[in-house]
C-alpha atoms as a PDB file:
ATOM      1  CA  UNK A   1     -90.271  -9.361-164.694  1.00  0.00           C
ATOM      2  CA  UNK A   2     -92.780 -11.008-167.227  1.00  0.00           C
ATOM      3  CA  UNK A   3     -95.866  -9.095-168.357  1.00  0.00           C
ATOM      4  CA  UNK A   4     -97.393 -11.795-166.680  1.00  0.00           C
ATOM      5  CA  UNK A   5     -95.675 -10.793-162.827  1.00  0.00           C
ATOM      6  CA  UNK A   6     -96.265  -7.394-164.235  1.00  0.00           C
ATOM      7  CA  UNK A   7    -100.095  -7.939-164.464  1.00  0.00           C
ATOM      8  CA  UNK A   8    -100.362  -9.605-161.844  1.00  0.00           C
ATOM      9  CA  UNK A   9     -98.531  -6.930-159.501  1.00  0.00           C
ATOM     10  CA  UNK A  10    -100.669  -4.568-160.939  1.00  0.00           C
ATOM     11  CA  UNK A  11    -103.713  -6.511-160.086  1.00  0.00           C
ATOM     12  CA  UNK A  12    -102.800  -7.077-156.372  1.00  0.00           C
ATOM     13  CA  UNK A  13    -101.969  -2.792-156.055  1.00  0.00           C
ATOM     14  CA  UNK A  14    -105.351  -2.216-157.223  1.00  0.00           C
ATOM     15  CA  UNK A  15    -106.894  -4.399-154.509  1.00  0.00           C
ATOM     16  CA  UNK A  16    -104.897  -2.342-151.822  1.00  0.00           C
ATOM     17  CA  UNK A  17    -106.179   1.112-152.910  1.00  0.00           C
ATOM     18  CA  UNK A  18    -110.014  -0.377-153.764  1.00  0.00           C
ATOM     19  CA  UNK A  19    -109.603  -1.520-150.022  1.00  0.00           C
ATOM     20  CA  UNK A  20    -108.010   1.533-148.519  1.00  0.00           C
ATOM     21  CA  UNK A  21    -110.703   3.492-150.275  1.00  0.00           C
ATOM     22  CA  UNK A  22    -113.458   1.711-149.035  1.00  0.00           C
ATOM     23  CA  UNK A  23    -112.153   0.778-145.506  1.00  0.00           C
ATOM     24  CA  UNK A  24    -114.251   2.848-143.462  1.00  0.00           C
ATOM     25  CA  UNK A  25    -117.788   0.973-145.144  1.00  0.00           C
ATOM     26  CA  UNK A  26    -115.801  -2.274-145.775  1.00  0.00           C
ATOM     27  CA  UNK A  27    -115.169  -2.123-141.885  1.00  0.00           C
ATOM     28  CA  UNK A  28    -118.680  -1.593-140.791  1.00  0.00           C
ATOM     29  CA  UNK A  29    -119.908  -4.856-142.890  1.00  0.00           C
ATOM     30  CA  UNK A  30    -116.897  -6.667-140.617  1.00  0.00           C
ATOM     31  CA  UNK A  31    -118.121  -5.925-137.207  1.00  0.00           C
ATOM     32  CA  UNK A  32    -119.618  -9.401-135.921  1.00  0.00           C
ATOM     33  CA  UNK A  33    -117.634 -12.996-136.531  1.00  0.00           C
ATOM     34  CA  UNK A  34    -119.755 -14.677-139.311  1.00  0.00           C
ATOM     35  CA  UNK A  35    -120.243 -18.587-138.177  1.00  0.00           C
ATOM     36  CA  UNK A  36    -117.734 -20.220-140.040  1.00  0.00           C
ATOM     37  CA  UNK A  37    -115.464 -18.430-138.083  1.00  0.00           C
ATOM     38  CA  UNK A  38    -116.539 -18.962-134.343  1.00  0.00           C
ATOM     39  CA  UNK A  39    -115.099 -22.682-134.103  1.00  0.00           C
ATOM     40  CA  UNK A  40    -112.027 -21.959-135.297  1.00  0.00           C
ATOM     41  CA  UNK A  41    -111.030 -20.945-131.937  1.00  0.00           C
ATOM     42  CA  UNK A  42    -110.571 -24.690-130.916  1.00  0.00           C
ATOM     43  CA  UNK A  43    -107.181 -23.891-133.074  1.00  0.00           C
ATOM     44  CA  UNK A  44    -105.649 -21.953-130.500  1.00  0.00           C
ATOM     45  CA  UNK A  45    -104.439 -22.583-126.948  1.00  0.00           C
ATOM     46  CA  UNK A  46    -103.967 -19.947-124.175  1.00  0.00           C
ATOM     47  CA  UNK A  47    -100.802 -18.108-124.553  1.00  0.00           C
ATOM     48  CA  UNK A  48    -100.533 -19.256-128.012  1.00  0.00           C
ATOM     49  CA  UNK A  49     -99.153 -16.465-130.637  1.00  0.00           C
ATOM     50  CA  UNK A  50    -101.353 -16.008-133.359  1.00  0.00           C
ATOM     51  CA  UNK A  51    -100.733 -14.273-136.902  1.00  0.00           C
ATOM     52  CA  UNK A  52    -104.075 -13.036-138.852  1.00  0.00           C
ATOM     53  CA  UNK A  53    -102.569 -12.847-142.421  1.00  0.00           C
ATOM     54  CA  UNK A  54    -104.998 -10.234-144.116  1.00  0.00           C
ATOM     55  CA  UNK A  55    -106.404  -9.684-141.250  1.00  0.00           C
ATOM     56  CA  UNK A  56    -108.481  -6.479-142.274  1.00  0.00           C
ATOM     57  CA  UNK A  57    -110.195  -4.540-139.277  1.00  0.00           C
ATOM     58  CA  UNK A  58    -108.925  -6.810-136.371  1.00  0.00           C
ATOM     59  CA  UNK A  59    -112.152  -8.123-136.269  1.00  0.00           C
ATOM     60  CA  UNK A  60    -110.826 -11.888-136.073  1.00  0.00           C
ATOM     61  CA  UNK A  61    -109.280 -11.267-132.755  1.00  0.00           C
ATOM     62  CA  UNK A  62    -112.646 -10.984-131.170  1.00  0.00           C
ATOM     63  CA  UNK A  63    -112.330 -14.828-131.472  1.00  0.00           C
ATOM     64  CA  UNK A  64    -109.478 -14.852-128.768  1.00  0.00           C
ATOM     65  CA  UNK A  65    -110.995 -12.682-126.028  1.00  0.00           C
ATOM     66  CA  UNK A  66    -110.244 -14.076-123.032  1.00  0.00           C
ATOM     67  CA  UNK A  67    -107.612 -16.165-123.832  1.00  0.00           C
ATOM     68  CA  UNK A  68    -104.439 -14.492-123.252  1.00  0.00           C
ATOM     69  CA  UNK A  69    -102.792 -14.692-126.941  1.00  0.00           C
ATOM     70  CA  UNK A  70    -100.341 -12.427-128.856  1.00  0.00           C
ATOM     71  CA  UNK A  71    -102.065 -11.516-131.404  1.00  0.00           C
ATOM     72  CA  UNK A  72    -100.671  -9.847-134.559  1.00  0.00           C
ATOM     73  CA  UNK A  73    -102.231  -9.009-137.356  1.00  0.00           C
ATOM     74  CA  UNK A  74    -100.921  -7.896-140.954  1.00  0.00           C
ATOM     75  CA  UNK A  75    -102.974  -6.166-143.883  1.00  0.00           C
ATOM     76  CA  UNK A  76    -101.881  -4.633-146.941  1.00  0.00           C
ATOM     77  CA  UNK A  77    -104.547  -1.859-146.402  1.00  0.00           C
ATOM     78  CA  UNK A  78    -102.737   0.837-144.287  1.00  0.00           C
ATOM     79  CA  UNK A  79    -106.534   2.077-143.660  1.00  0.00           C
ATOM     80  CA  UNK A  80    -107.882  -0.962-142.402  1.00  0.00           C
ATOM     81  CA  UNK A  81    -104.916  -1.221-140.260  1.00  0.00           C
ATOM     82  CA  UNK A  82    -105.572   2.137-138.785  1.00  0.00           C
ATOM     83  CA  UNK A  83    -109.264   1.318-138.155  1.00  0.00           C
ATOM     84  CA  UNK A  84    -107.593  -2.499-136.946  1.00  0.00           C
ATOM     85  CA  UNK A  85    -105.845  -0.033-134.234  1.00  0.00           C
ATOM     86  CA  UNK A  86    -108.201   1.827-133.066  1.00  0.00           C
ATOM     87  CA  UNK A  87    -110.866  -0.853-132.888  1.00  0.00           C
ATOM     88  CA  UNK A  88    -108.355  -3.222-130.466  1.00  0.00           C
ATOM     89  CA  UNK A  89    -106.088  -1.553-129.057  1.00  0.00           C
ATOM     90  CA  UNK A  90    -104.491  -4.773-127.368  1.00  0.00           C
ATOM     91  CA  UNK A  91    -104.031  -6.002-130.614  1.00  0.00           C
ATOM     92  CA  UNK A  92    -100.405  -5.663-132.500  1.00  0.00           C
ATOM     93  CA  UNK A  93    -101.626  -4.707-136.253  1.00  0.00           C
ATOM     94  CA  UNK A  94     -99.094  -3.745-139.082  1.00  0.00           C
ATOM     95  CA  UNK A  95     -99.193  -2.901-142.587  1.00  0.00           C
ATOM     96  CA  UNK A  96     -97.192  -6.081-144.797  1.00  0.00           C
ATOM     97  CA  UNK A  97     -97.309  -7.894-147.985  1.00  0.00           C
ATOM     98  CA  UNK A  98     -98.797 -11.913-147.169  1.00  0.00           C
ATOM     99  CA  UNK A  99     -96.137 -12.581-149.953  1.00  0.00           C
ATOM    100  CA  UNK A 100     -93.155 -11.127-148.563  1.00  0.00           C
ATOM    101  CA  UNK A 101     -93.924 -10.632-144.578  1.00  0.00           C
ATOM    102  CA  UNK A 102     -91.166  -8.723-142.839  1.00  0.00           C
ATOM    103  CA  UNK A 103     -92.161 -11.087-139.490  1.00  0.00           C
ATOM    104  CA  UNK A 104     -89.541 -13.284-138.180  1.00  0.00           C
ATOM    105  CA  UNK A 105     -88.912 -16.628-138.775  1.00  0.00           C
ATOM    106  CA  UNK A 106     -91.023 -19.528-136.219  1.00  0.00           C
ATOM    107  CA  UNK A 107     -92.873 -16.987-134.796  1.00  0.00           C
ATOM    108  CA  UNK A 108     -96.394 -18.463-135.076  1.00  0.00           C
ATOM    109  CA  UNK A 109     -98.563 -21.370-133.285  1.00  0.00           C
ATOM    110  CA  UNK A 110    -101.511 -20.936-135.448  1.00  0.00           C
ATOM    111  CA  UNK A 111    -101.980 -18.960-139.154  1.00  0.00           C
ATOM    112  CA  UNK A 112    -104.794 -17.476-139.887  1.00  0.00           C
ATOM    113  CA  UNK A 113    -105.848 -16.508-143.225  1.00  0.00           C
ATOM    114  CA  UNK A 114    -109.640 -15.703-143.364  1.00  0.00           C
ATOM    115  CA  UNK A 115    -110.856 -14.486-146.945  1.00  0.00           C
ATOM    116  CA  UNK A 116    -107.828 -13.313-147.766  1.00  0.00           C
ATOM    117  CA  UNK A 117    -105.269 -15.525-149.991  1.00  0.00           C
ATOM    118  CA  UNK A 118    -108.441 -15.733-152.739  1.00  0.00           C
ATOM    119  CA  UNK A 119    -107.224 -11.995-153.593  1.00  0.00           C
ATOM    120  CA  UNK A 120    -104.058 -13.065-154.722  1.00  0.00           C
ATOM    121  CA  UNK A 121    -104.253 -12.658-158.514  1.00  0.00           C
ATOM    122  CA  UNK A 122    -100.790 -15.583-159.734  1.00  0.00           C
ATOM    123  CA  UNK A 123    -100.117 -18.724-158.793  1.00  0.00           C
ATOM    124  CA  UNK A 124     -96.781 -17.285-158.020  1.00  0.00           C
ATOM    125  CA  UNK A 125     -97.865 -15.212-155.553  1.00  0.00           C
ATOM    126  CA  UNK A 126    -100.181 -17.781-153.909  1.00  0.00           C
ATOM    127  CA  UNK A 127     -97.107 -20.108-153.959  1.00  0.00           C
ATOM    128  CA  UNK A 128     -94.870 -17.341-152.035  1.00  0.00           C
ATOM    129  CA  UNK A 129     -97.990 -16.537-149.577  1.00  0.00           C
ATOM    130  CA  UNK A 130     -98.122 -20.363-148.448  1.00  0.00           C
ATOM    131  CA  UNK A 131     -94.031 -20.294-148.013  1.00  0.00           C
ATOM    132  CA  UNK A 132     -94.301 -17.122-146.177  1.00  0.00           C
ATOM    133  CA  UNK A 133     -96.831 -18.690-144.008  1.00  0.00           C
ATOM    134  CA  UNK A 134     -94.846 -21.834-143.463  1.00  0.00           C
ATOM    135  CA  UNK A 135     -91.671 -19.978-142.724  1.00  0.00           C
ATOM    136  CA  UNK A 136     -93.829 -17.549-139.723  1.00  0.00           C
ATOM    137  CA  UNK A 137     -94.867 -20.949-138.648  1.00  0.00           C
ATOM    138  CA  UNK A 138     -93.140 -22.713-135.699  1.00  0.00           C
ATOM    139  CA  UNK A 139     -92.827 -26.635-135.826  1.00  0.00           C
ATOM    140  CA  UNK A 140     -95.978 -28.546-134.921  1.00  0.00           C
ATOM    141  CA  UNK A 141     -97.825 -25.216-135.177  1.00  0.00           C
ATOM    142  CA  UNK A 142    -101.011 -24.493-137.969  1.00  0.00           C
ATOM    143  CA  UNK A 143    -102.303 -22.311-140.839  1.00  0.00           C
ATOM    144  CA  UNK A 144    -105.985 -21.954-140.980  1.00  0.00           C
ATOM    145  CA  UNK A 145    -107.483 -20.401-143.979  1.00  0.00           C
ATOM    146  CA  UNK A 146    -110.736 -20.135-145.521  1.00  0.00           C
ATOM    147  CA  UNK A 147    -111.804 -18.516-148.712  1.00  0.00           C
ATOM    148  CA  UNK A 148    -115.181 -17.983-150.504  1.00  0.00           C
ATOM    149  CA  UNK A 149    -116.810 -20.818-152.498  1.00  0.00           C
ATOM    150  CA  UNK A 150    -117.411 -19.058-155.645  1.00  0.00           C
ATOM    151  CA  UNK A 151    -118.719 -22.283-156.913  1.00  0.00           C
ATOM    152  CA  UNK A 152    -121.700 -22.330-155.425  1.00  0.00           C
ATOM    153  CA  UNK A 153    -125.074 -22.173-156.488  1.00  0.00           C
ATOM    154  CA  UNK A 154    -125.371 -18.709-155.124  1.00  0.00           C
ATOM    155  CA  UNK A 155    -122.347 -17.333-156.256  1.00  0.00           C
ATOM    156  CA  UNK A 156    -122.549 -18.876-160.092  1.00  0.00           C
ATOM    157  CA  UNK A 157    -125.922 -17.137-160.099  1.00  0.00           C
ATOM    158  CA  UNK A 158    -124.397 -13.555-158.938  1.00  0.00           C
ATOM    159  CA  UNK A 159    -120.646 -13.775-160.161  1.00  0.00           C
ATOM    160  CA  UNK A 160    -119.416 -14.207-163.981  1.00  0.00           C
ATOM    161  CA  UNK A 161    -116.070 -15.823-164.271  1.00  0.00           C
ATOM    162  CA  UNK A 162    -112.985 -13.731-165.913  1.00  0.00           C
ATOM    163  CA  UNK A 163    -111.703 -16.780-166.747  1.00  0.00           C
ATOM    164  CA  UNK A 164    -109.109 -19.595-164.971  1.00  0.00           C
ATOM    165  CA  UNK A 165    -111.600 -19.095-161.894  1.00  0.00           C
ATOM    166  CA  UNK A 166    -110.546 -15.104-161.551  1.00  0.00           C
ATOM    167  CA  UNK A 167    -113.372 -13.050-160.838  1.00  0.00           C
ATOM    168  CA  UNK A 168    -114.003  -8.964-160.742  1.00  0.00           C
ATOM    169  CA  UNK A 169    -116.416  -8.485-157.753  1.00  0.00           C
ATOM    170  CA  UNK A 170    -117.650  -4.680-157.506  1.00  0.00           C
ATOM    171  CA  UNK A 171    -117.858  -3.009-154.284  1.00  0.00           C
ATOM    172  CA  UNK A 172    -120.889  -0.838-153.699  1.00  0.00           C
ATOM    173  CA  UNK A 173    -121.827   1.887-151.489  1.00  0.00           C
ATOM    174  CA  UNK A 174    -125.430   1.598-149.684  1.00  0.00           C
ATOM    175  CA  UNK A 175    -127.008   4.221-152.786  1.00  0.00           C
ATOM    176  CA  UNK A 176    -125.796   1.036-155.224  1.00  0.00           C
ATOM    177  CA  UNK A 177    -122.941   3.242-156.726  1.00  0.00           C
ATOM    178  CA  UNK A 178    -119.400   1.370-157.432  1.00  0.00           C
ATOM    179  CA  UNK A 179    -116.443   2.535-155.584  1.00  0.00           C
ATOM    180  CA  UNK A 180    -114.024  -0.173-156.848  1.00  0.00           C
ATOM    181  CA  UNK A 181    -113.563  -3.696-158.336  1.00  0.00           C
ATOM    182  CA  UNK A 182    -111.722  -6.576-156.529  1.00  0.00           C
ATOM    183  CA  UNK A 183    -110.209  -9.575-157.864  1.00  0.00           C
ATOM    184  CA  UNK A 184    -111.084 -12.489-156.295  1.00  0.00           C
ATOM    185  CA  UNK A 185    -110.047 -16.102-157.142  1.00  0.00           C
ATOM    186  CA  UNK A 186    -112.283 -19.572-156.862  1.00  0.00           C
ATOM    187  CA  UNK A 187    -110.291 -22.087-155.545  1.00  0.00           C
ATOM    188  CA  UNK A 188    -111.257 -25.736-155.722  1.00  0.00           C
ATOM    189  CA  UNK A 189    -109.982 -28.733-153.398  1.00  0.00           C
ATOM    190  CA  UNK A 190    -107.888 -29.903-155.827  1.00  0.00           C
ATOM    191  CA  UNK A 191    -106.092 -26.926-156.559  1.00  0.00           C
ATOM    192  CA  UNK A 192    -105.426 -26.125-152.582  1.00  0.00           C
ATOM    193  CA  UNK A 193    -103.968 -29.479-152.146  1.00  0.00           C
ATOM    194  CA  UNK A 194    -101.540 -29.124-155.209  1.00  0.00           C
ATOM    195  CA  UNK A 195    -100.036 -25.401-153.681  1.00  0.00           C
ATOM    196  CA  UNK A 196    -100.046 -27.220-150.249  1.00  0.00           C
ATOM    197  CA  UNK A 197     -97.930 -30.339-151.419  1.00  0.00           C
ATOM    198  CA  UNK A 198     -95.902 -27.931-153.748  1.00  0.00           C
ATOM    199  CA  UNK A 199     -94.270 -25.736-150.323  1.00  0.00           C
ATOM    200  CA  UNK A 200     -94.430 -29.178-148.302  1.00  0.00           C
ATOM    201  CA  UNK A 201     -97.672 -28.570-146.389  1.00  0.00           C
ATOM    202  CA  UNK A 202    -100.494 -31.342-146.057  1.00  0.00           C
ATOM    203  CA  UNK A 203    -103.940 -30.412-145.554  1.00  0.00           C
ATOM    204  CA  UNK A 204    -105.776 -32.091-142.726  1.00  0.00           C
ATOM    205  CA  UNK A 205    -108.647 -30.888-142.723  1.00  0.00           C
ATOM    206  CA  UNK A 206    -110.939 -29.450-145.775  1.00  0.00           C
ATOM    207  CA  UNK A 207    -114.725 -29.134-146.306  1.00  0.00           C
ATOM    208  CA  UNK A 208    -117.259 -26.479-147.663  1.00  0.00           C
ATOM    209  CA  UNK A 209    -119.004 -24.564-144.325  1.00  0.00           C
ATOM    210  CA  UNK A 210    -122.061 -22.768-143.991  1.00  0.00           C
ATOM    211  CA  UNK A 211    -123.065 -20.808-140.918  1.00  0.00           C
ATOM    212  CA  UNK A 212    -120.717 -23.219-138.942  1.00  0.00           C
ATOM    213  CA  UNK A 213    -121.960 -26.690-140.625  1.00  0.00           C
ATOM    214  CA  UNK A 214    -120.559 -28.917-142.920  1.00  0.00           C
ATOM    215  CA  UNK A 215    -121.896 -28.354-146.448  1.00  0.00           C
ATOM    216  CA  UNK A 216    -121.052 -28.833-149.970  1.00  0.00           C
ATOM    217  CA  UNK A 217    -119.845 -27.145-152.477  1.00  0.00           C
ATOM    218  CA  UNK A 218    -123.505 -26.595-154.304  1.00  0.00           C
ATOM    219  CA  UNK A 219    -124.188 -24.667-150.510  1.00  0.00           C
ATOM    220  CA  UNK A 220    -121.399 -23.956-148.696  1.00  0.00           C
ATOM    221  CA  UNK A 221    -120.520 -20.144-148.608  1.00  0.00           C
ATOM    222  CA  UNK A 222    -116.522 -20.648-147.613  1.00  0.00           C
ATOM    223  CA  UNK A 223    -114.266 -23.502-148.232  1.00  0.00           C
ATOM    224  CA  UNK A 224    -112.183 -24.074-144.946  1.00  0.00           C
ATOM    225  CA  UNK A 225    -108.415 -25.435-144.713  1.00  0.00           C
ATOM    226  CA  UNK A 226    -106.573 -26.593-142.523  1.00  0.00           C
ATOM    227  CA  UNK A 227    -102.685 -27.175-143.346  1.00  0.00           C
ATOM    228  CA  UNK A 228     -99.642 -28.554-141.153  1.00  0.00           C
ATOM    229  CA  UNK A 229     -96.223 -29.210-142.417  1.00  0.00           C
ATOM    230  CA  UNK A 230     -95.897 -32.402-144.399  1.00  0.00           C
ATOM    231  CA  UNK A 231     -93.405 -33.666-142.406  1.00  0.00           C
ATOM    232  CA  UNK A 232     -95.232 -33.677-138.883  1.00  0.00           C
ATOM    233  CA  UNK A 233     -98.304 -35.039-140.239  1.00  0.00           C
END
């Protein structure tokens, strides 16, 4: 493994344990569907079967109430899959790696990956995540992902870069003390379209979103993606 795997691994095991130390706060700030997310419904069909890649506290699955999906959802934080289980109990949550999934092959109508794939710290890794996601995927089906526009006015303002877009983000408790740093990486449109094309997805859809609307990428608080095998588009 090259030191720069090596780094890298290390980076993504320190995001686990920052997470599973902070899950029970974390989880409270994840109780209500922001916006952005409340449309994405229109993605899924009843009886669908839809995987939540990072899928934290469960709280995504609110989006499917009433619906009648299988919904299974996979986090690399064993604590926020424990508070994921107790919170929805209908839900099928389990503890996996978005770059190595143990799930089976075609198993998925829809993808979701909400804030999420911006913590993985390689463009290896981000590489594997998309295959991993295509291979859960069955034909004509969808991966829906949005990550954080760290572009923004707002977020150039609050947020230094690390360099090659990689940022340290601190997470505080409410008395302003740290309790651990996250990596987080700024994507760009141009950089999601070349991983898509490089695993043989094509994105369909792509804009900045704020609150639910359209926006840019001087406003928009998430960057939203939506991918479907190259071939069936």
């Amino acid at each position: 493994m090259c030191m720069t795997d090596y780094k890298a691994k290390q980076i993504l095991e320190q995001n686990v344990a920052v997470y599973n130390t902070i899950a029970k706060d974390f989880s409270k700030t994840r109780t209500f569907l922001w916006h952005d997310l409340k449309d994405l419904r229109a993605y899924v069909e009843k009886g669908n079967t839809v995987v939540d890649v990072g899928c934290g506290n469960g709280r995504l699955s609110q989006l499917f109430w009433n619906l009648d999906v299988n919904y299974i959802g996979i986090d690399q934080s064993k604590n926020l899959i424990n508070i994921a289980r107790e919170r929805f109990p209908e839900g099928r949550f389990f503890v996996n790696n978005m770059v190595k999934t143990t799930l089976q092959d075609s198993i998925a109508d829809t993808v979701f990956c909400i804030a999420a794939f911006q913590h993985l710290p390689s463009r290896d890794f981000r590489v594997d995540a998309l295959m991993e996601m295509r291979r859960i995927l069955k034909p004509g089906g969808t991966i829906v992902m949005m990550n954080w526009n760290l572009y923004s006015d707002w977020a150039r303002q609050k947020y230094t870069s690390n360099g090659g877009g990689n940022f340290s983000i601190p997470w505080k408790n409410k008395d302003g003390q740290i309790l651990g740093m996250r990596f987080y990486h700024g994507f760009l449109f141009e950089e999601l379209h070349e991983l898509a094309n490089e695993v043989g997805l094509q994105i369909i859809t792509q804009y900045y979103t704020k609150k639910g609307e359209v926006s840019s990428i001087g406003t928009g608080e998430n960057i939203l993606t939506v991918m479907k095998a190259a071939e069936e588009v």
